[in-house]
C-alpha atoms as a PDB file:
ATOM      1  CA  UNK A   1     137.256  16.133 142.383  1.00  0.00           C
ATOM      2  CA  UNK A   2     139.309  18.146 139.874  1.00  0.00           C
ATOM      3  CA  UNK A   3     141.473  21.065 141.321  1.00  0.00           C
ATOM      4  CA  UNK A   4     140.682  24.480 140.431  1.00  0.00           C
ATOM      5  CA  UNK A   5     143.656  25.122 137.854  1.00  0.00           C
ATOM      6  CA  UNK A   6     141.661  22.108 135.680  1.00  0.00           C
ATOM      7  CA  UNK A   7     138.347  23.375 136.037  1.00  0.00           C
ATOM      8  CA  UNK A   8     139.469  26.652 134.870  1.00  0.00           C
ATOM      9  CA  UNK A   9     141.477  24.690 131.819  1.00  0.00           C
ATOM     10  CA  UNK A  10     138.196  22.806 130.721  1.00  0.00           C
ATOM     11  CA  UNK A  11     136.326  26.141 131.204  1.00  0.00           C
ATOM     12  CA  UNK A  12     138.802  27.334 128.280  1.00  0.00           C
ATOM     13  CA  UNK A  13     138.934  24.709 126.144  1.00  0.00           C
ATOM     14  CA  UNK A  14     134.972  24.784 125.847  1.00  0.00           C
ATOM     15  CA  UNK A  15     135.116  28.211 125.372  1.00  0.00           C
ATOM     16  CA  UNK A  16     138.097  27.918 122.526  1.00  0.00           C
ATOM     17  CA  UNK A  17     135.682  25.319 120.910  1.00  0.00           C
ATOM     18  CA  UNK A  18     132.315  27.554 121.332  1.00  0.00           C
ATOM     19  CA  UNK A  19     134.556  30.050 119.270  1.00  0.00           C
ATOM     20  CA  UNK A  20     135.693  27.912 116.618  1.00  0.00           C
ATOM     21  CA  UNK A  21     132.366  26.379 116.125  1.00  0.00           C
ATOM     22  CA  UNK A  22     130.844  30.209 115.311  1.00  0.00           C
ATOM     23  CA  UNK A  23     133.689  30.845 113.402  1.00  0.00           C
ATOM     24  CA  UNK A  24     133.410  28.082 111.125  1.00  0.00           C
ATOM     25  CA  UNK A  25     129.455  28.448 110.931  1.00  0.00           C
ATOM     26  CA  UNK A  26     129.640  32.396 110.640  1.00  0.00           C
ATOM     27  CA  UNK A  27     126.960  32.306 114.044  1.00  0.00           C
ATOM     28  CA  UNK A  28     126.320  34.700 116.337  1.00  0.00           C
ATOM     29  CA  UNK A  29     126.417  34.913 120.162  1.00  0.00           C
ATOM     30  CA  UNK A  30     129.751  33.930 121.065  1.00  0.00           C
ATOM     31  CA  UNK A  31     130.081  36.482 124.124  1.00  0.00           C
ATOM     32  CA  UNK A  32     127.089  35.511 125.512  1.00  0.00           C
ATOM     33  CA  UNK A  33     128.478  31.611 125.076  1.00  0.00           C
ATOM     34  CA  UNK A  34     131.713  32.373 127.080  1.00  0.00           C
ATOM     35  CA  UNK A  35     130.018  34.490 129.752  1.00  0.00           C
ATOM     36  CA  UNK A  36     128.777  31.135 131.219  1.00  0.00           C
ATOM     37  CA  UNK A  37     131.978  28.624 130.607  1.00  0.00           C
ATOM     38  CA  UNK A  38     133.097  28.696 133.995  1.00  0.00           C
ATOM     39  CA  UNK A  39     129.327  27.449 135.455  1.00  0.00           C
ATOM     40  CA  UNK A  40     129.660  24.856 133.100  1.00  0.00           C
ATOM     41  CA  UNK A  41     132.689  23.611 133.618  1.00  0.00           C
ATOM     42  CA  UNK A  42     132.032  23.116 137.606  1.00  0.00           C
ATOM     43  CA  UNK A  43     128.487  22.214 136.608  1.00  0.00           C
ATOM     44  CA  UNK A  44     129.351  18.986 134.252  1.00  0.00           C
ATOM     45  CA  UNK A  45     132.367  17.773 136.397  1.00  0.00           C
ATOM     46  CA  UNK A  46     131.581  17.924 139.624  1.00  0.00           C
ATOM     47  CA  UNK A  47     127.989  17.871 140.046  1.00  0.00           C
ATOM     48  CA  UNK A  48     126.065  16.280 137.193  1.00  0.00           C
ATOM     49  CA  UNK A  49     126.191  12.442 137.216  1.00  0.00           C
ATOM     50  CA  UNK A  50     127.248  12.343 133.365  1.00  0.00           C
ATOM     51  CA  UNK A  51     127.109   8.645 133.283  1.00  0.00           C
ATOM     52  CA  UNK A  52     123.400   9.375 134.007  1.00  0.00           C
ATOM     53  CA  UNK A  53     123.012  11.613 131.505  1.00  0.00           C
ATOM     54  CA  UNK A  54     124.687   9.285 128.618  1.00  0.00           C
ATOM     55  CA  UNK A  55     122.279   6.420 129.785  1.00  0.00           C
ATOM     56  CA  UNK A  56     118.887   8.838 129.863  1.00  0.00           C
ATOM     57  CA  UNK A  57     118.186   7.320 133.513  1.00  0.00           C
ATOM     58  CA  UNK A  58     115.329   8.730 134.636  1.00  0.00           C
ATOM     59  CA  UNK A  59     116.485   9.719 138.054  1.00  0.00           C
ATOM     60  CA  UNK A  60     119.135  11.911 136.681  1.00  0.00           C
ATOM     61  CA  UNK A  61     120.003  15.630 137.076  1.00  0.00           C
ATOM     62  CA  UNK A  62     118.350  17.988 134.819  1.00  0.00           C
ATOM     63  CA  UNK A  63     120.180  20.919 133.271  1.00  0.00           C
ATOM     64  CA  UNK A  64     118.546  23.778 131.039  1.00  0.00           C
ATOM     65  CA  UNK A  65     120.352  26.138 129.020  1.00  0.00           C
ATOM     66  CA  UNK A  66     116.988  28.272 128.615  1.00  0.00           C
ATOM     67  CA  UNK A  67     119.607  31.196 127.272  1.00  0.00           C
ATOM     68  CA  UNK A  68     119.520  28.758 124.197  1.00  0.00           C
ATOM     69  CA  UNK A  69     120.679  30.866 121.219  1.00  0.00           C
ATOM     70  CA  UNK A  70     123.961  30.386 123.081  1.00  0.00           C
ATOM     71  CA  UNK A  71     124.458  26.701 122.761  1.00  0.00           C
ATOM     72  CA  UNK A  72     127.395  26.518 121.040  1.00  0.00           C
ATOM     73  CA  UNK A  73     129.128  26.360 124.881  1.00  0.00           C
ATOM     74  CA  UNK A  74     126.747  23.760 126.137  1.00  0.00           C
ATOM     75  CA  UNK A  75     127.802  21.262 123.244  1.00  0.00           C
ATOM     76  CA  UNK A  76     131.513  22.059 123.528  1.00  0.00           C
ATOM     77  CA  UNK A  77     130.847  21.120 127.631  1.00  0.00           C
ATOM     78  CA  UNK A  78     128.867  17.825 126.260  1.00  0.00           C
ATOM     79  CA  UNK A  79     131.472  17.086 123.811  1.00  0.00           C
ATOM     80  CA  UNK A  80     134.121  17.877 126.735  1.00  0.00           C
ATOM     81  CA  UNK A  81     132.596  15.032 128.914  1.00  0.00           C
ATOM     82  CA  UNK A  82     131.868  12.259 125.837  1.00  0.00           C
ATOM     83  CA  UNK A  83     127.719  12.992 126.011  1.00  0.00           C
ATOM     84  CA  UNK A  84     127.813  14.579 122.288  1.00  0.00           C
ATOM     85  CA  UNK A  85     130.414  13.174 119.597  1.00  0.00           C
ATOM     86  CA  UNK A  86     133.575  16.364 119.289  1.00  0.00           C
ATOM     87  CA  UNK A  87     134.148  15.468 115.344  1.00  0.00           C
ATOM     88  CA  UNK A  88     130.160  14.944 114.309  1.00  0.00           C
ATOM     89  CA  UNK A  89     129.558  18.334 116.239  1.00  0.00           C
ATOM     90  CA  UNK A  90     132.258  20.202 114.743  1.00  0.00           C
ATOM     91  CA  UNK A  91     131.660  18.824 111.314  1.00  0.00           C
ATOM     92  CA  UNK A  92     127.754  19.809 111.645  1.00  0.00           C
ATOM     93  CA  UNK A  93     127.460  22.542 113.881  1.00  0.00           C
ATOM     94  CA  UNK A  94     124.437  24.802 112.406  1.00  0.00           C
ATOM     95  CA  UNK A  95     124.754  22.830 108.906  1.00  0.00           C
ATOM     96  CA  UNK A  96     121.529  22.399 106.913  1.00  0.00           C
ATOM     97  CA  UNK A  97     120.048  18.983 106.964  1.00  0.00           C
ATOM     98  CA  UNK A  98     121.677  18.362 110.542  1.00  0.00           C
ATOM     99  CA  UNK A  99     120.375  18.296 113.919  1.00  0.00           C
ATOM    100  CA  UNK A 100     123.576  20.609 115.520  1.00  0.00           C
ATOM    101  CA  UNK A 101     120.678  23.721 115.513  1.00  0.00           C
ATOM    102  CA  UNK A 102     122.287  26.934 116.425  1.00  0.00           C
ATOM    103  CA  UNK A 103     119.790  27.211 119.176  1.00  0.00           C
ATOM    104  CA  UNK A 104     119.993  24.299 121.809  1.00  0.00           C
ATOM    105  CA  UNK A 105     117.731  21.506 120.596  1.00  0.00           C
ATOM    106  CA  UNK A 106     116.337  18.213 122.750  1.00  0.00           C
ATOM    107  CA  UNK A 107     116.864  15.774 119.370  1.00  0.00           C
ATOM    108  CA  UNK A 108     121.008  15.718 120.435  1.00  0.00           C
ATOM    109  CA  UNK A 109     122.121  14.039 123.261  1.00  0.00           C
ATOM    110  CA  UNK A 110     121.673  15.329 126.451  1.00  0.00           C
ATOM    111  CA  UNK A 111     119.912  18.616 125.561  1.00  0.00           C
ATOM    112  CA  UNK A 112     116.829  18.242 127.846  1.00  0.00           C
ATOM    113  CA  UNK A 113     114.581  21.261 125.857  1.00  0.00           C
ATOM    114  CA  UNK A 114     114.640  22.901 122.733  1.00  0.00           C
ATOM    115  CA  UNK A 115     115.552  26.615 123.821  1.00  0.00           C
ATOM    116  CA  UNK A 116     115.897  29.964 122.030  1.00  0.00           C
ATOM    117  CA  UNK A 117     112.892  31.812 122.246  1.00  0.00           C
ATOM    118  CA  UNK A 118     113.250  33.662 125.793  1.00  0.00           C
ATOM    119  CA  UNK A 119     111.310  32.698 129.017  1.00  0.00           C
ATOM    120  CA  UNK A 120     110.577  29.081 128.520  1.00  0.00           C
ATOM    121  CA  UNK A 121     113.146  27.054 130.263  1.00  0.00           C
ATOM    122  CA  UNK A 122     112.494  28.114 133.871  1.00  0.00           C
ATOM    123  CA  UNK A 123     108.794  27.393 133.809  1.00  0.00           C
ATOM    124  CA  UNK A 124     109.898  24.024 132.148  1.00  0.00           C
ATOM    125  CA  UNK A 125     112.620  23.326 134.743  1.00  0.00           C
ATOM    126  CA  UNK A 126     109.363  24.199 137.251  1.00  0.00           C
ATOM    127  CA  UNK A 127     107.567  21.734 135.923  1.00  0.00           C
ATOM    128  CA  UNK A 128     110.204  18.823 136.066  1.00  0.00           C
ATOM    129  CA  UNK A 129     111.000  19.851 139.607  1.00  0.00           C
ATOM    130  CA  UNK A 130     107.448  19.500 140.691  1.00  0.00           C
ATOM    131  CA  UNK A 131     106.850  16.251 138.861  1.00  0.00           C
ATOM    132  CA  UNK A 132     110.148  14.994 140.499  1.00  0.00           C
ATOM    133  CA  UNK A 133     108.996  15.586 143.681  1.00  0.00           C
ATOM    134  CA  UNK A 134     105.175  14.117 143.237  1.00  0.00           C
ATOM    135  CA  UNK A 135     107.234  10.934 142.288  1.00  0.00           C
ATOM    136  CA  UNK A 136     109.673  10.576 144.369  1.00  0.00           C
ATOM    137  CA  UNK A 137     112.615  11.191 142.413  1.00  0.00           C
ATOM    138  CA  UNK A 138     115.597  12.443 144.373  1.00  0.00           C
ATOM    139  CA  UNK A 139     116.636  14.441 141.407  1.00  0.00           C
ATOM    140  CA  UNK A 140     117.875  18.033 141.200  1.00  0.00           C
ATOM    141  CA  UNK A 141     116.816  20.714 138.231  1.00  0.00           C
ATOM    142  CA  UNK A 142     118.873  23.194 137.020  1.00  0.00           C
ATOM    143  CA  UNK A 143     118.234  26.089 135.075  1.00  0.00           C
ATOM    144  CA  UNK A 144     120.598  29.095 133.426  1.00  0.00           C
ATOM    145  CA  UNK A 145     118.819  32.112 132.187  1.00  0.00           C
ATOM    146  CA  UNK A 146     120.547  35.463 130.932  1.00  0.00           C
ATOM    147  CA  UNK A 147     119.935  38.216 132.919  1.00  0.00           C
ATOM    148  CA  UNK A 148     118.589  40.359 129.719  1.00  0.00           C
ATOM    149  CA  UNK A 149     115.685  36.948 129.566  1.00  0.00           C
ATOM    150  CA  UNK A 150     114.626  37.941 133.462  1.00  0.00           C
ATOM    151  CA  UNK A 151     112.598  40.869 131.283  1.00  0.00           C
ATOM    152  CA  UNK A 152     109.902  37.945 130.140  1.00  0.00           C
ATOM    153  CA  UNK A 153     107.239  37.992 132.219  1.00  0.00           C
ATOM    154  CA  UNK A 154     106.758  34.275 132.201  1.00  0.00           C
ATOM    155  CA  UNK A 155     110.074  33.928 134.353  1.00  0.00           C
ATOM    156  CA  UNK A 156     108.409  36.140 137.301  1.00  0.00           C
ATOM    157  CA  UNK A 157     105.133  33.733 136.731  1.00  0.00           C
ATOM    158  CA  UNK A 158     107.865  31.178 137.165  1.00  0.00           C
ATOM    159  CA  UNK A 159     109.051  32.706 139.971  1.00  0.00           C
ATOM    160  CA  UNK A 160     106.290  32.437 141.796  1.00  0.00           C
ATOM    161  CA  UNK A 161     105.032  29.240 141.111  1.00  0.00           C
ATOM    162  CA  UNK A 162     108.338  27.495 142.181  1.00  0.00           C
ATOM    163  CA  UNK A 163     107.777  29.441 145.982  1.00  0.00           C
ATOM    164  CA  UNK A 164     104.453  28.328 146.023  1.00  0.00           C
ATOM    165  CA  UNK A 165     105.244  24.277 145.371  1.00  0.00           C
ATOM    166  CA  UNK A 166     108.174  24.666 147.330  1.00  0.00           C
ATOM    167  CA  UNK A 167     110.557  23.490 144.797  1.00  0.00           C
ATOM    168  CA  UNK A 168     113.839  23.054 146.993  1.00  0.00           C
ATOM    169  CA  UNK A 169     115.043  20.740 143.966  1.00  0.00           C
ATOM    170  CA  UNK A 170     115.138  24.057 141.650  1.00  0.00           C
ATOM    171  CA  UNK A 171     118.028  25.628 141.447  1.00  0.00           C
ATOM    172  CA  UNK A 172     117.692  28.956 138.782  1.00  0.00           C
ATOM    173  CA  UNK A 173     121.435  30.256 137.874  1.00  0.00           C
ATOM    174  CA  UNK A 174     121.058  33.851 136.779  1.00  0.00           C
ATOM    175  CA  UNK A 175     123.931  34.428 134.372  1.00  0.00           C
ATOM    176  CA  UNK A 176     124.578  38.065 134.991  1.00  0.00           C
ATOM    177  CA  UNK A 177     126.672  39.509 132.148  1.00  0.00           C
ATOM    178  CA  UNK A 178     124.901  42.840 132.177  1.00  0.00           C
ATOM    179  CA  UNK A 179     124.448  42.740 128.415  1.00  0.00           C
ATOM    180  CA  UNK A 180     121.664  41.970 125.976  1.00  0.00           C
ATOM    181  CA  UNK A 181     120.486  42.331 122.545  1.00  0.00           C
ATOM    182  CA  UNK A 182     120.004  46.065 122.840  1.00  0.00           C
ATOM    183  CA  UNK A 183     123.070  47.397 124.935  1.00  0.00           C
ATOM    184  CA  UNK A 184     123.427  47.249 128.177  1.00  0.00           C
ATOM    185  CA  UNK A 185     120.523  45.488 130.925  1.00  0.00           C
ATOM    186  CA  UNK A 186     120.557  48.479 132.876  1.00  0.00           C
ATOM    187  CA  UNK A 187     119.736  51.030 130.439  1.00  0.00           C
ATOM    188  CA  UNK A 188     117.618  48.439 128.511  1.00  0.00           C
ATOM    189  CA  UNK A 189     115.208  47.516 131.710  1.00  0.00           C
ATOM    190  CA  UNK A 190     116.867  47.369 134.783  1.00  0.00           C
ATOM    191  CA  UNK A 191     116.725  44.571 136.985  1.00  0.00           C
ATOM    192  CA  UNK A 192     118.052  46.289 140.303  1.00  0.00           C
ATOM    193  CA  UNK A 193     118.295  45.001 143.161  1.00  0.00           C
ATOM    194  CA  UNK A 194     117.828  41.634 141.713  1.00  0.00           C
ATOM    195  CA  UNK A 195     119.326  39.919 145.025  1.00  0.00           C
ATOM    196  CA  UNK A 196     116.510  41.494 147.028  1.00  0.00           C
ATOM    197  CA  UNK A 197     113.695  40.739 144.877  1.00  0.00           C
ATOM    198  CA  UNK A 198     114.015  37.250 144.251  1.00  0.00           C
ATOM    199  CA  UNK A 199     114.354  37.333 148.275  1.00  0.00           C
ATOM    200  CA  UNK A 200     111.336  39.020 148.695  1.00  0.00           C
ATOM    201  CA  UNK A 201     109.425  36.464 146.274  1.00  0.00           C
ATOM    202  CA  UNK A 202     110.671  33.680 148.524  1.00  0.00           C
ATOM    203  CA  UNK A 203     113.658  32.386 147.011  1.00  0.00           C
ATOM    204  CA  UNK A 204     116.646  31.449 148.752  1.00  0.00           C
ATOM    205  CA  UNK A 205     119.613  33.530 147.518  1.00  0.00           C
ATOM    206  CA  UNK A 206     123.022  33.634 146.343  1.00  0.00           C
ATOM    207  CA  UNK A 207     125.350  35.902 144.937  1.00  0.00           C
ATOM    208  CA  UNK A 208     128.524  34.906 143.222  1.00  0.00           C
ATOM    209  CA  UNK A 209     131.771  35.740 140.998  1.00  0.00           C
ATOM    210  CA  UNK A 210     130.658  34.134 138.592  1.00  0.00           C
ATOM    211  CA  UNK A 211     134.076  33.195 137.127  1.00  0.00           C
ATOM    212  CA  UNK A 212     135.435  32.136 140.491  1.00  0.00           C
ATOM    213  CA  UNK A 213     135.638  28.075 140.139  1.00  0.00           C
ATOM    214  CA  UNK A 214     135.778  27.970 144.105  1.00  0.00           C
ATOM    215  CA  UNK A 215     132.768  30.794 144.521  1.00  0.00           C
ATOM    216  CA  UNK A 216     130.749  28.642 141.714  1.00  0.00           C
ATOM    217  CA  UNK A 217     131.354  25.364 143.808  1.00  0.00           C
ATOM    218  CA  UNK A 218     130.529  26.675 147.268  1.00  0.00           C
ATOM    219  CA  UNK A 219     127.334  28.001 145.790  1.00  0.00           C
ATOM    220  CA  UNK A 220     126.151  24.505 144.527  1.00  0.00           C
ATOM    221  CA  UNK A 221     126.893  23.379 147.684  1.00  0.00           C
ATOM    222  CA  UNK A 222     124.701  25.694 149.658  1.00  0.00           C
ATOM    223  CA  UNK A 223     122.317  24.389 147.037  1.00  0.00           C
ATOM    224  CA  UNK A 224     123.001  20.253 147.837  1.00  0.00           C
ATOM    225  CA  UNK A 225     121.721  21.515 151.137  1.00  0.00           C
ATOM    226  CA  UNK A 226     118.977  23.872 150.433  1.00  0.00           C
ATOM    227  CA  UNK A 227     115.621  22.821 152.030  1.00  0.00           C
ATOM    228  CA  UNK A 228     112.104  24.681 151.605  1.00  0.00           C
ATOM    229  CA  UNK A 229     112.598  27.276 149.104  1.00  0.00           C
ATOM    230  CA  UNK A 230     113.484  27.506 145.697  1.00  0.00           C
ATOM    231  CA  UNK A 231     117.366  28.290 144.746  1.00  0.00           C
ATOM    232  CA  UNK A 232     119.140  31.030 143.042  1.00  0.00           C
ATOM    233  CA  UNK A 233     122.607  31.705 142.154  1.00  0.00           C
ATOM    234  CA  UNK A 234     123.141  35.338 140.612  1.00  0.00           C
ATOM    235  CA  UNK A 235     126.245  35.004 138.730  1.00  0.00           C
ATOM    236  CA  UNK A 236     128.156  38.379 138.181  1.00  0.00           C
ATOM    237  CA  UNK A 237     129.879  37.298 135.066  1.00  0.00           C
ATOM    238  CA  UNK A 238     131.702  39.622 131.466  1.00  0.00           C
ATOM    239  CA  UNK A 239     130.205  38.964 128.271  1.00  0.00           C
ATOM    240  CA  UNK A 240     132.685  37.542 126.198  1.00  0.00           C
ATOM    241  CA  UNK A 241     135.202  36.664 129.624  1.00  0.00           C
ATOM    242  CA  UNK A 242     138.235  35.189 128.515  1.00  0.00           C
ATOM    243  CA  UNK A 243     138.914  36.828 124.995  1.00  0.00           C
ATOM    244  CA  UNK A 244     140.344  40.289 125.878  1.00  0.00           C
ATOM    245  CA  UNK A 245     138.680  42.647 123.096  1.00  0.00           C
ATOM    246  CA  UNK A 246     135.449  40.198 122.899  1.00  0.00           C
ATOM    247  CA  UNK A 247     135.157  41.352 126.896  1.00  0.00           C
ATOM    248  CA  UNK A 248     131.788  43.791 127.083  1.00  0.00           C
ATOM    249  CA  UNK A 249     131.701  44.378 123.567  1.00  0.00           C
ATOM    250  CA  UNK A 250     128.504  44.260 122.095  1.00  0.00           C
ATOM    251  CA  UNK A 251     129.938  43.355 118.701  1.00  0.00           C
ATOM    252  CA  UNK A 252     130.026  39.396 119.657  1.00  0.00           C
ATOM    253  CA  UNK A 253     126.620  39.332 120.503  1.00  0.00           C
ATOM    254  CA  UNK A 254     125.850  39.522 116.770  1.00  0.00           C
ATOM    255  CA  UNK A 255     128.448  38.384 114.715  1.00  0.00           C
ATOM    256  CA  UNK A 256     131.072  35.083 114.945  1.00  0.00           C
ATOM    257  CA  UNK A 257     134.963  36.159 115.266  1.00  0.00           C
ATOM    258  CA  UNK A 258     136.655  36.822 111.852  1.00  0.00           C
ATOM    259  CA  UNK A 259     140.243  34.369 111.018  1.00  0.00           C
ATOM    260  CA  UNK A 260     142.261  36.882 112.785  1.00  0.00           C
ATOM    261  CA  UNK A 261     140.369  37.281 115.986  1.00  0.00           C
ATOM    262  CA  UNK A 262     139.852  33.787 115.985  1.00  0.00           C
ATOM    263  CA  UNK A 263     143.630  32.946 115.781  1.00  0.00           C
ATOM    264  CA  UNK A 264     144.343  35.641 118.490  1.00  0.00           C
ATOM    265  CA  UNK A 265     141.093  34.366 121.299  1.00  0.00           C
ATOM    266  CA  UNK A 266     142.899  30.446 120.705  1.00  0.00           C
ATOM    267  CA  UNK A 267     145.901  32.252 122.107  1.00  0.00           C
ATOM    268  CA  UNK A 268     144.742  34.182 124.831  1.00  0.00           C
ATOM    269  CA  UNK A 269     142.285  30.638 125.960  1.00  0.00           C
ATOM    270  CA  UNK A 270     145.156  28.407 125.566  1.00  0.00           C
END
């Protein structure tokens, strides 16, 4: 197990690389990319079996980004680990002719689902849970969503349907950045109290810091021993954490830091 001061290094160096990838490919969505670092960073190192993952076993861990126009943080954290090759991705990163899509796509290595349009992965992740458990796969599903995707009604039908099958295997990560496309999530469509109505649909729930390593590894503990009900950690997290004028600024949601802002996020991540 790697100490917290590491986990919060790797959770910087996949941010610095999430950056440099939109910067070099002019992309958007880099604040909603570092929002989640810190869940990935725990997420790949201490709880996925990567090994698994490199070898496509079928009793591995599943992990959805469903938030997929934000994958440029998901294949730093694969390149981090050795699943996805560091020079090929940041050579090709949302090239023409490549497969390094700018929205997370299955045809890379280990990218479970093609993501981007909103509301999909959860029922998906629903799905794999329930067909884990009809054959007797041990396996755990995980699934991040942004909290401006819990609008999409198919995430509610989702919610449901995983109380119903009793999917203790699911566990649904709510990354809670309190930003989306439009401004802010509570002035867009408000999702308050989110704790109390995922609690009220049957889910067991947890709310978290979501850029405290030791609050983010205590949760997926609770969720190692979770047992009847489906799983949710609500992650309070910043759009853009890490990057001091990137921080809540709507700005990065739509365009890919400039040479100068570039140069001055490297510093404050390093």
């Amino acid at each position: 197990m790697k100490d917290i001061a590491e986990l919060q290094k790797i959770a910087n160096r996949i941010r610095a690389m999430a950056l440099t990838l939109a910067h070099n490919a002019n992309e958007s969505h880099s604040g909603g990319a570092l929002s989640m670092a810190d869940i990935l960073a725990v997420l790949y190192t201490e709880i996925l079996n990567v090994e698994a993952i490199k070898t496509n076993r079928p009793d591995r861990d599943r992990f959805i980004l469903s938030k997929g126009h934000c994958c440029a943080c998901l294949y730093a954290m694969l390149a981090e680990v050795g699943i996805m090759d560091k020079d090929e991705l940041m050579q090709n990163f949302a090239k023409n002719g490549t497969h390094y899509f700018a929205h997370a796509s299955h045809t890379l290595p280990g990218v479970e689902l093609s993501t981007g349009s909103l509301g999909h992965g959860l029922p998906v992740a629903c799905g794999m849970a329930l067909g884990a458990k009809k054959n007797g796969l041990g396996l755990k599903v995980y699934c991040l969503v942004g909290d401006g995707e819990m609008n999409e009604g198919s995430n509610w039908e989702a919610i449901m349907f995983a109380v119903h099958h009793h999917l203790d295997n699911l566990c649904l990560i709510i990354d809670k950045n309190k930003m989306q496309a439009l401004g802010d999530t509570k002035d867009v469509l408000c999702l308050d109290p989110l704790p109390e109505k995922l609690a009220s649909f049957g889910w067991n729930v947890c709310e978290i810091d979501g850029h405290n390593i030791s609050a983010i590894m205590s949760a997926f503990e609770l969720f190692r021993n979770n047992d009847g009900q489906p799983f949710v950690i609500i992650a309070n997290t910043i759009k853009g954490k890490g990057v001091s004028f990137m921080e809540h600024n709507l700005k990065f949601h739509y365009s890919a830091p400039k040479d100068e802002e570039l140069k001055q996020a490297l510093e404050e991540l390093a």
